[in-house]
C-alpha atoms as a PDB file:
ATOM      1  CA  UNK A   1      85.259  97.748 108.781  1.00  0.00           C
ATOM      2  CA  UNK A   2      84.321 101.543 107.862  1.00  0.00           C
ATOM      3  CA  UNK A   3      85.251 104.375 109.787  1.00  0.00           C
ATOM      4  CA  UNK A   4      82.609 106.080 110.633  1.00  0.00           C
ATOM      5  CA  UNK A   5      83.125 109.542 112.294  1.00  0.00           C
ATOM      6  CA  UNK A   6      81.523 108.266 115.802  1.00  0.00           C
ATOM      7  CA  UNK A   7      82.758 104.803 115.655  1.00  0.00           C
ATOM      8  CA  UNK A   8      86.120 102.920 116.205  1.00  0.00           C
ATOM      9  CA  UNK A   9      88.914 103.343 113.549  1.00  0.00           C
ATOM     10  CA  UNK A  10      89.944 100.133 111.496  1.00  0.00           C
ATOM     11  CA  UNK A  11      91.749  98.500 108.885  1.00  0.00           C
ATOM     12  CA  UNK A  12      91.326 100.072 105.146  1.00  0.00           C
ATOM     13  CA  UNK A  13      91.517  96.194 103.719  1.00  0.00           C
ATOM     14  CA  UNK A  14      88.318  95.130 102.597  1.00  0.00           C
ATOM     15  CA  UNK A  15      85.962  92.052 104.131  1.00  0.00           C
ATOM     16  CA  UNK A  16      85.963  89.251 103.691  1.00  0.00           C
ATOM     17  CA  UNK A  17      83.314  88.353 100.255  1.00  0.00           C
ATOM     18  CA  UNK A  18      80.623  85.576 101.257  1.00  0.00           C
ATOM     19  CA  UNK A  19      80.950  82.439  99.689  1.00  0.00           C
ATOM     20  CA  UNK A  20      78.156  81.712  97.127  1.00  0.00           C
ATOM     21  CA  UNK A  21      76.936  80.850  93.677  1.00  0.00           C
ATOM     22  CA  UNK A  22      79.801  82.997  91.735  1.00  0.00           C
ATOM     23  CA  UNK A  23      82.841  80.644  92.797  1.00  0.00           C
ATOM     24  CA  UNK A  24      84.892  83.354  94.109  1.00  0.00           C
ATOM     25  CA  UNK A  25      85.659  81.817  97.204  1.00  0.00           C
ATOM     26  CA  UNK A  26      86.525  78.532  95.586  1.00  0.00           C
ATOM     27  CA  UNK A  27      88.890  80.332  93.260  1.00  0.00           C
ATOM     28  CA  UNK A  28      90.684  81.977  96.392  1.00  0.00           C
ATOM     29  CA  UNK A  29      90.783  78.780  98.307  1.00  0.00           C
ATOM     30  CA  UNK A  30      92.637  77.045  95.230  1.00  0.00           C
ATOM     31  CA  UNK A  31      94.843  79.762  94.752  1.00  0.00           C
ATOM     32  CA  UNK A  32      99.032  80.688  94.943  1.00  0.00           C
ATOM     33  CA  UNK A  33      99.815  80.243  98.957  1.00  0.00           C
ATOM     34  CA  UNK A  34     102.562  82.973  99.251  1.00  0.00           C
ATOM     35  CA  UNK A  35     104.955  83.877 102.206  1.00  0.00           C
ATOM     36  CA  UNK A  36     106.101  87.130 103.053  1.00  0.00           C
ATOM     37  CA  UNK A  37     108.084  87.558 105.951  1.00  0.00           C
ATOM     38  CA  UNK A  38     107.776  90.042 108.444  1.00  0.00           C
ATOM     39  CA  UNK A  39     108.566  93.702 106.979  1.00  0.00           C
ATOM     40  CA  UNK A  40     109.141  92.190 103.882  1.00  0.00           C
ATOM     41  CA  UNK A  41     106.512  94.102 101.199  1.00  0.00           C
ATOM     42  CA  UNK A  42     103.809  92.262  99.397  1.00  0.00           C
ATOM     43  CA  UNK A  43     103.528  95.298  96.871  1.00  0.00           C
ATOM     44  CA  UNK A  44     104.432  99.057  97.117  1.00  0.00           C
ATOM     45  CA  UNK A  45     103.000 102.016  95.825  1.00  0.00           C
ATOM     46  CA  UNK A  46     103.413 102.115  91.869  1.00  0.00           C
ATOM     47  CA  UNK A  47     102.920  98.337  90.986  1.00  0.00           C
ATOM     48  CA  UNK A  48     100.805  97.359  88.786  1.00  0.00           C
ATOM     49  CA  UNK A  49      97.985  95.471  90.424  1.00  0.00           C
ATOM     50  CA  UNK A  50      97.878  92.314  89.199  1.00  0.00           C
ATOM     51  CA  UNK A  51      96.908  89.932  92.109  1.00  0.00           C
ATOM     52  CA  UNK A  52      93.774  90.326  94.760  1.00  0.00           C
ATOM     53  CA  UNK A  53      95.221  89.025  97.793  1.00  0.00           C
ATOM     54  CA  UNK A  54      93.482  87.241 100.963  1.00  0.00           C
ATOM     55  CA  UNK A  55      95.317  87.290 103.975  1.00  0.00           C
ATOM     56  CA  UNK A  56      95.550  83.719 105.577  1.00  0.00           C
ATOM     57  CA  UNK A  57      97.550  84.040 108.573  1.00  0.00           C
ATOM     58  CA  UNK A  58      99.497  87.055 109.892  1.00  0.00           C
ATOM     59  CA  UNK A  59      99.092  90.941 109.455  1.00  0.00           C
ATOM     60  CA  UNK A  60      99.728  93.135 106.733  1.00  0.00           C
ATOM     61  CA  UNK A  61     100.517  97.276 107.554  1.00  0.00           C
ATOM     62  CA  UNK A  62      99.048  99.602 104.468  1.00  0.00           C
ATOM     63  CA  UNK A  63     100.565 102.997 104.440  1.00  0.00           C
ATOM     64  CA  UNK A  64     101.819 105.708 102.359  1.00  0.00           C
ATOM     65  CA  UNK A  65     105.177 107.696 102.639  1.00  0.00           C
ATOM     66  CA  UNK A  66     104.380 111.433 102.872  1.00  0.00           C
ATOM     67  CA  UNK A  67     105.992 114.041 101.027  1.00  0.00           C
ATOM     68  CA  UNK A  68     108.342 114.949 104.386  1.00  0.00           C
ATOM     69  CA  UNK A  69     109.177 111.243 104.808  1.00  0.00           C
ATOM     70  CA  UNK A  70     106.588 110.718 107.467  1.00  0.00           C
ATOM     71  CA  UNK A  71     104.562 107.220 107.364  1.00  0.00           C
ATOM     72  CA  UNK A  72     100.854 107.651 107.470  1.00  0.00           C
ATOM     73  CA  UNK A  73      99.226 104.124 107.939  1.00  0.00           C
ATOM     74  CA  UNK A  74      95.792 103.648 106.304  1.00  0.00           C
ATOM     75  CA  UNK A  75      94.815 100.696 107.984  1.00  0.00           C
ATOM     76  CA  UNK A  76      95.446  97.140 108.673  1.00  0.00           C
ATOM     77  CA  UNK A  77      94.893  93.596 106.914  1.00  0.00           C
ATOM     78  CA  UNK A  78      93.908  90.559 108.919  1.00  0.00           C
ATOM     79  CA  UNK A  79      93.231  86.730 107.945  1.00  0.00           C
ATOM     80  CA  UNK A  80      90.127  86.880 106.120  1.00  0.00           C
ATOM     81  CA  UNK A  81      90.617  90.569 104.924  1.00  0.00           C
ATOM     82  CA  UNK A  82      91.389  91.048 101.208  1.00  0.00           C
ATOM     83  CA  UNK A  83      94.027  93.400  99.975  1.00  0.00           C
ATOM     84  CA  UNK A  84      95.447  94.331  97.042  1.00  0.00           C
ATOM     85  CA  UNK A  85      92.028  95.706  94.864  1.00  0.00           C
ATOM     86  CA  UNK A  86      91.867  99.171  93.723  1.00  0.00           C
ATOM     87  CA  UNK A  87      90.278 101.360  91.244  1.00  0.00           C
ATOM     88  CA  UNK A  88      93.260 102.350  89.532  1.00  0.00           C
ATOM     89  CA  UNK A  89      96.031  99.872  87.582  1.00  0.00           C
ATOM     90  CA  UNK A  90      98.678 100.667  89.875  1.00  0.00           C
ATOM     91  CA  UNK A  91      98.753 100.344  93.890  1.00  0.00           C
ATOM     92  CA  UNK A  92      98.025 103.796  95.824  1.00  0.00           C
ATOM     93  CA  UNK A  93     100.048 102.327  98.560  1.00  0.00           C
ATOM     94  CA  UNK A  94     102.585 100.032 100.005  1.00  0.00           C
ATOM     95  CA  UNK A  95     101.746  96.963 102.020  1.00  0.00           C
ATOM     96  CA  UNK A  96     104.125  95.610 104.395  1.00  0.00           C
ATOM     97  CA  UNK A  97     103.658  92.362 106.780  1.00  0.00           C
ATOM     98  CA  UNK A  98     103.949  93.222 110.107  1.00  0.00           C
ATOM     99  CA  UNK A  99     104.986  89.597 111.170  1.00  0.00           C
ATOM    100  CA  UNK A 100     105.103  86.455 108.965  1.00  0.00           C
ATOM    101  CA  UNK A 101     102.192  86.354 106.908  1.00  0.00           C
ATOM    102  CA  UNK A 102     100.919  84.081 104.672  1.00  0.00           C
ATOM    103  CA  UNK A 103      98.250  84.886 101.623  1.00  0.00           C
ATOM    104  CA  UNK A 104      96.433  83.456  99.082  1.00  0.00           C
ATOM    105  CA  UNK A 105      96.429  84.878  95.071  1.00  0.00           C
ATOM    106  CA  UNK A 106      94.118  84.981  92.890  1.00  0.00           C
ATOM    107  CA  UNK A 107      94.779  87.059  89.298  1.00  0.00           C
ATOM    108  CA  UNK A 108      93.042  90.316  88.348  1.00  0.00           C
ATOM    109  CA  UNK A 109      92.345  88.755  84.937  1.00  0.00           C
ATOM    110  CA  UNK A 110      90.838  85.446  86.875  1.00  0.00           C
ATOM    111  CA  UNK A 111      88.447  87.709  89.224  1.00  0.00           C
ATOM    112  CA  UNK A 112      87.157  89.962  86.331  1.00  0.00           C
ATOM    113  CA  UNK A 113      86.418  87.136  84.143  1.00  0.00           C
ATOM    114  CA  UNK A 114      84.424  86.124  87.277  1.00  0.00           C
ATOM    115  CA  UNK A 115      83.331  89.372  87.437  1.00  0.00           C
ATOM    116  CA  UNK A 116      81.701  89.706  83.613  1.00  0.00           C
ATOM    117  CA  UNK A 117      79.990  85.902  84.508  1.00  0.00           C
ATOM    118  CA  UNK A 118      78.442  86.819  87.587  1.00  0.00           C
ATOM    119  CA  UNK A 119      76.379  90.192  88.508  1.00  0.00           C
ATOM    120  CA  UNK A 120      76.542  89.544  92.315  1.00  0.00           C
ATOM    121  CA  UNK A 121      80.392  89.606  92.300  1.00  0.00           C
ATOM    122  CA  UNK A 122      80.961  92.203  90.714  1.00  0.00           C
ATOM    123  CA  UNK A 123      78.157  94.391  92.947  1.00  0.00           C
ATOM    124  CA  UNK A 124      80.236  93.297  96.214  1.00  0.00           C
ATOM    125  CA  UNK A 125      83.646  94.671  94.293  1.00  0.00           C
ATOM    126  CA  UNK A 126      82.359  97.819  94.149  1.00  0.00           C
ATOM    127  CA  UNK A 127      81.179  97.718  97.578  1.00  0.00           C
ATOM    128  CA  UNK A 128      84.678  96.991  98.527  1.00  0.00           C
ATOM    129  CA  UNK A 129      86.039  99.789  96.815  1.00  0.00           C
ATOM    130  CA  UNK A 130      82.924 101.736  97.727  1.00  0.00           C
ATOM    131  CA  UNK A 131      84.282 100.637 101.577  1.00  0.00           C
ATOM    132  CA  UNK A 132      87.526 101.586 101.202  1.00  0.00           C
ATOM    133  CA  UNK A 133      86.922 105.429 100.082  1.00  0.00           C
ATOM    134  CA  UNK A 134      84.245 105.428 103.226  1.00  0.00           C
ATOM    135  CA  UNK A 135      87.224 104.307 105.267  1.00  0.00           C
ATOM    136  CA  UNK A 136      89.929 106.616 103.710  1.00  0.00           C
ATOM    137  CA  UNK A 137      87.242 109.693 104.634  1.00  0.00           C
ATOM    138  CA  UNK A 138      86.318 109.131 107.896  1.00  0.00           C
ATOM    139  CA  UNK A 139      90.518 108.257 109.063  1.00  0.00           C
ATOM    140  CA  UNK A 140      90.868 111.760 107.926  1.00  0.00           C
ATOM    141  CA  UNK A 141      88.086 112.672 110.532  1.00  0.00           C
ATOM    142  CA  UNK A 142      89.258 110.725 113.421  1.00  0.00           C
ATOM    143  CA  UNK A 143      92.387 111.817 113.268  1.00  0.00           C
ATOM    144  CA  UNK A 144      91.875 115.227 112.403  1.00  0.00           C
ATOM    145  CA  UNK A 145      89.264 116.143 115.339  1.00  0.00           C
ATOM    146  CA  UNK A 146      89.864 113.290 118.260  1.00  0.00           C
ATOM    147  CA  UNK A 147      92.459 113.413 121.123  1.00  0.00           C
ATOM    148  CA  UNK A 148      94.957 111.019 121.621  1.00  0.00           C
ATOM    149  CA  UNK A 149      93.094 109.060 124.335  1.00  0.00           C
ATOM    150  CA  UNK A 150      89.986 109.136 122.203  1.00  0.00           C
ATOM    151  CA  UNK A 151      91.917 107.609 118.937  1.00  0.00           C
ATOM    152  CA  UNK A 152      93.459 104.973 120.846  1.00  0.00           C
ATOM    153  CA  UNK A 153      90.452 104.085 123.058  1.00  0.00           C
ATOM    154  CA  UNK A 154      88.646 104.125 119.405  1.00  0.00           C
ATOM    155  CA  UNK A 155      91.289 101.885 117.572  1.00  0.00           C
ATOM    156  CA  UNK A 156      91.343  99.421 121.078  1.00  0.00           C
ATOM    157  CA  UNK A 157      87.595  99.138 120.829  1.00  0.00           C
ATOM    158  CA  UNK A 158      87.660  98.637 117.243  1.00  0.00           C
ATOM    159  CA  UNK A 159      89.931  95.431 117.810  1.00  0.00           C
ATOM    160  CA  UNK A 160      87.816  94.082 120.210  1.00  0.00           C
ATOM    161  CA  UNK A 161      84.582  94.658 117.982  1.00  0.00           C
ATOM    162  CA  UNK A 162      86.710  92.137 115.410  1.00  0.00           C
ATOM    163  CA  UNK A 163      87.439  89.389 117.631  1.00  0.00           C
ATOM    164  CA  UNK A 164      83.636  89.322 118.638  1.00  0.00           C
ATOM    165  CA  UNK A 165      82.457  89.532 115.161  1.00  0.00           C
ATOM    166  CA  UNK A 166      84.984  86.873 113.864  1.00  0.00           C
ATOM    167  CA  UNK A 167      84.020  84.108 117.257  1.00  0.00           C
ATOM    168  CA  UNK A 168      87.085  85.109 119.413  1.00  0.00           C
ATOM    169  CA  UNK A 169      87.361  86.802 123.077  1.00  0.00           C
ATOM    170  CA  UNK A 170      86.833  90.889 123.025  1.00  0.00           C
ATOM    171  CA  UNK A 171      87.573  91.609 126.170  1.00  0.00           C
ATOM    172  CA  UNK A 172      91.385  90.974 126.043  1.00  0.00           C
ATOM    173  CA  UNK A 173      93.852  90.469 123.009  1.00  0.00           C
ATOM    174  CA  UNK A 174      97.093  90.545 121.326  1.00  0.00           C
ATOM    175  CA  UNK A 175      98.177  93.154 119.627  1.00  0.00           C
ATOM    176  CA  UNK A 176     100.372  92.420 116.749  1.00  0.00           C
ATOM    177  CA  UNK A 177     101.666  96.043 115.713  1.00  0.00           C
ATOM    178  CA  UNK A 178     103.907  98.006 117.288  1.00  0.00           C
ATOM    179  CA  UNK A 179     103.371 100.965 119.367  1.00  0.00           C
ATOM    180  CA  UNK A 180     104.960 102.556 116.215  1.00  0.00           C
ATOM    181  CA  UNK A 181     102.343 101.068 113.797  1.00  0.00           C
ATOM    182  CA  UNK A 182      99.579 102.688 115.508  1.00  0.00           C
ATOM    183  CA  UNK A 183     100.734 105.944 116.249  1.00  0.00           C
ATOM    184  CA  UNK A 184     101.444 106.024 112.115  1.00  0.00           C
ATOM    185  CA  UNK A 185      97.865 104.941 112.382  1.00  0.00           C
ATOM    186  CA  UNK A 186      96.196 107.255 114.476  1.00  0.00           C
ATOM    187  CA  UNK A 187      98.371 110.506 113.383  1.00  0.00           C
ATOM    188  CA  UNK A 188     100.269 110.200 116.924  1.00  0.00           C
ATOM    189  CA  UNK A 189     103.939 109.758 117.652  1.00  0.00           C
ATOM    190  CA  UNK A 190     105.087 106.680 119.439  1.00  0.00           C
ATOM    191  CA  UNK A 191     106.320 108.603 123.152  1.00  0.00           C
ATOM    192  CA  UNK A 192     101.881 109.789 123.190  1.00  0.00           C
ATOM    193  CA  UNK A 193     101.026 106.184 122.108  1.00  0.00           C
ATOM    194  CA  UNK A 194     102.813 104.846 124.805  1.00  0.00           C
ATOM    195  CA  UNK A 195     101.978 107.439 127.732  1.00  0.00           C
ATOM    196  CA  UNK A 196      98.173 106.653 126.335  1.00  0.00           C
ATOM    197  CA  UNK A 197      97.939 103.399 126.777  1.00  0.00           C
ATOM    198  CA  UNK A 198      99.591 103.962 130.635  1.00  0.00           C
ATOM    199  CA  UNK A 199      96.780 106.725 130.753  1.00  0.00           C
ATOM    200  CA  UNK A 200      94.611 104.257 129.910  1.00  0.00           C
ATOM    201  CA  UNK A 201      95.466 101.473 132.700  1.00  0.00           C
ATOM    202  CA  UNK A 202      96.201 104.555 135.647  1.00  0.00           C
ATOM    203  CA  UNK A 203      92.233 105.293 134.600  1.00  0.00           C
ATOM    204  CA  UNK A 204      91.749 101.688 134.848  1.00  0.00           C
ATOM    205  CA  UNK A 205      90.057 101.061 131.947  1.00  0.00           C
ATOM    206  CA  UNK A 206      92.586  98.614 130.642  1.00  0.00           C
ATOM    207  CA  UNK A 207      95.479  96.329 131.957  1.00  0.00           C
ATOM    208  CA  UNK A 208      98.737  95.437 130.272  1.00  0.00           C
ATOM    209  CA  UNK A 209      99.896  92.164 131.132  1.00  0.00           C
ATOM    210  CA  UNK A 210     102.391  91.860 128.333  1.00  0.00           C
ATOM    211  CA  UNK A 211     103.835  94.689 126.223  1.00  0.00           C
ATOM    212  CA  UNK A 212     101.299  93.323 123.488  1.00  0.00           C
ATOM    213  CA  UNK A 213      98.591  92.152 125.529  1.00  0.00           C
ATOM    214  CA  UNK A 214      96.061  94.374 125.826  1.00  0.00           C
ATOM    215  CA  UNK A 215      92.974  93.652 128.744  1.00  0.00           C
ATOM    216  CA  UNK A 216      89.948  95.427 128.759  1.00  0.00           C
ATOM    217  CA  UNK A 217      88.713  96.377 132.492  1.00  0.00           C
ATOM    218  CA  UNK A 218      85.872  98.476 131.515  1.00  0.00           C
ATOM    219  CA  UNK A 219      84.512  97.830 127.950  1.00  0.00           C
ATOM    220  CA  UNK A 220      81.459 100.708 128.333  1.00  0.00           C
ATOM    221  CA  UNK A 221      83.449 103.423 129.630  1.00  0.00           C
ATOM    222  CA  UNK A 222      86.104 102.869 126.733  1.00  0.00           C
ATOM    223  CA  UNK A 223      83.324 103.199 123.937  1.00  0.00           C
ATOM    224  CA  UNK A 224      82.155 106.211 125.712  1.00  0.00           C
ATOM    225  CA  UNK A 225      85.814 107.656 125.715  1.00  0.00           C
ATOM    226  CA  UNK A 226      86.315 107.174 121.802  1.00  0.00           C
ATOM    227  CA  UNK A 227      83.071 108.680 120.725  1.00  0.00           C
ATOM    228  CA  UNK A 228      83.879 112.160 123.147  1.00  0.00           C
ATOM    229  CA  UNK A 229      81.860 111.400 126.032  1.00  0.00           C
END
């Protein structure tokens, strides 16, 4: 889910950790189910951090509110994704569920008891956090040196690389944010999100059956068209 400065944006919430020997997973699966409905905030900026959370259904918007009142979004949290971990004892940002959501809990105290018991955990924490810095750089870098048709043929691309890695179809999708949500994503105002993606289809690289369905025509030339070419 990184960044990288010649790949696809995506979400800042960290993978999914493998099952294994250290419990972890059990621990998630047995934890608090929670509901948040959709705008409704599962923790803002300045909370303590006391739960890890694992998204189970839905999707969950993480952003900051900029000094002018702007919204910068850092990324996105999907089922599977965890949210919620940071370095510090208070959240750096807010996170907001973009539709009803549902997640699981599990305790800070719980997962660094876990933590102190078992090496292996604790190495993949840090890789999380390690992951999340990576991502928080190279956002700054896509957004800072791509056009718009290069940041949203990067951030369609990027969606389709997650449906193939997690099983599902990549060549057409749903997109659950709003037009808004990704230009606060991509550093682009909704009116150039929206002329993009009609770009986008006129160059018939994708189609738009639906507002929020998004069809892939030419998968190649896309890639090509996020990384510059």
């Amino acid at each position: 889910m990184s960044i990288q400065s010649h790949h696809a944006p995506t979400a800042r919430s960290t993978p999914p950790l493998a099952a294994g020997g250290s419990g972890f997973e059990r621990r998630m699966d047995h934890g608090q189910l929670r509901r948040v409905e959709a705008r409704e905030f599962l923790f803002v900026e300045g909370d303590p951090i006391s739960h890890l959370y694992r998204i189970e259904t839905g999707v969950v918007a993480l952003y900051k509110v900029l000094a002018d009142g702007r919204r910068q979004v850092m990324g996105f949290g999907y089922p599977g994704d965890l949210v919620g971990l940071g370095a510090e004892d208070e959240h750096a940002m807010n996170a907001q569920a973009i539709k009803p959501t549902r997640v699981r809990c599990l305790a800070v105290a719980s997962l660094r008891q876990s933590a102190e018991r078992d090496p292996m955990l604790a190495f993949k924490l840090y890789q999380a956090l390690a992951h999340e810095l990576a991502a928080t750089r190279d956002l700054m870098m896509t957004t800072g040196q791509r056009s718009a048709l290069e940041r949203v043929s990067a951030f369609l691309i990027a969606f389709a690389k997650r449906n193939e890695r997690n099983g599902q179809d990549p060549s057409q999708f749903d997109l659950p944010m709003t037009r808004a949500d990704i230009g606060d994503f991509l550093g682009l105002t909704i009116e150039t999100v929206s002329r993009t993606f009609t770009k986008l289809k006129l160059l018939g690289l994708i189609e738009l059956p639906q507002y929020s369905h998004v069809r892939l025509i030419d998968r190649k030339r896309l890639g090509a068209l996020a990384q510059g070419s």
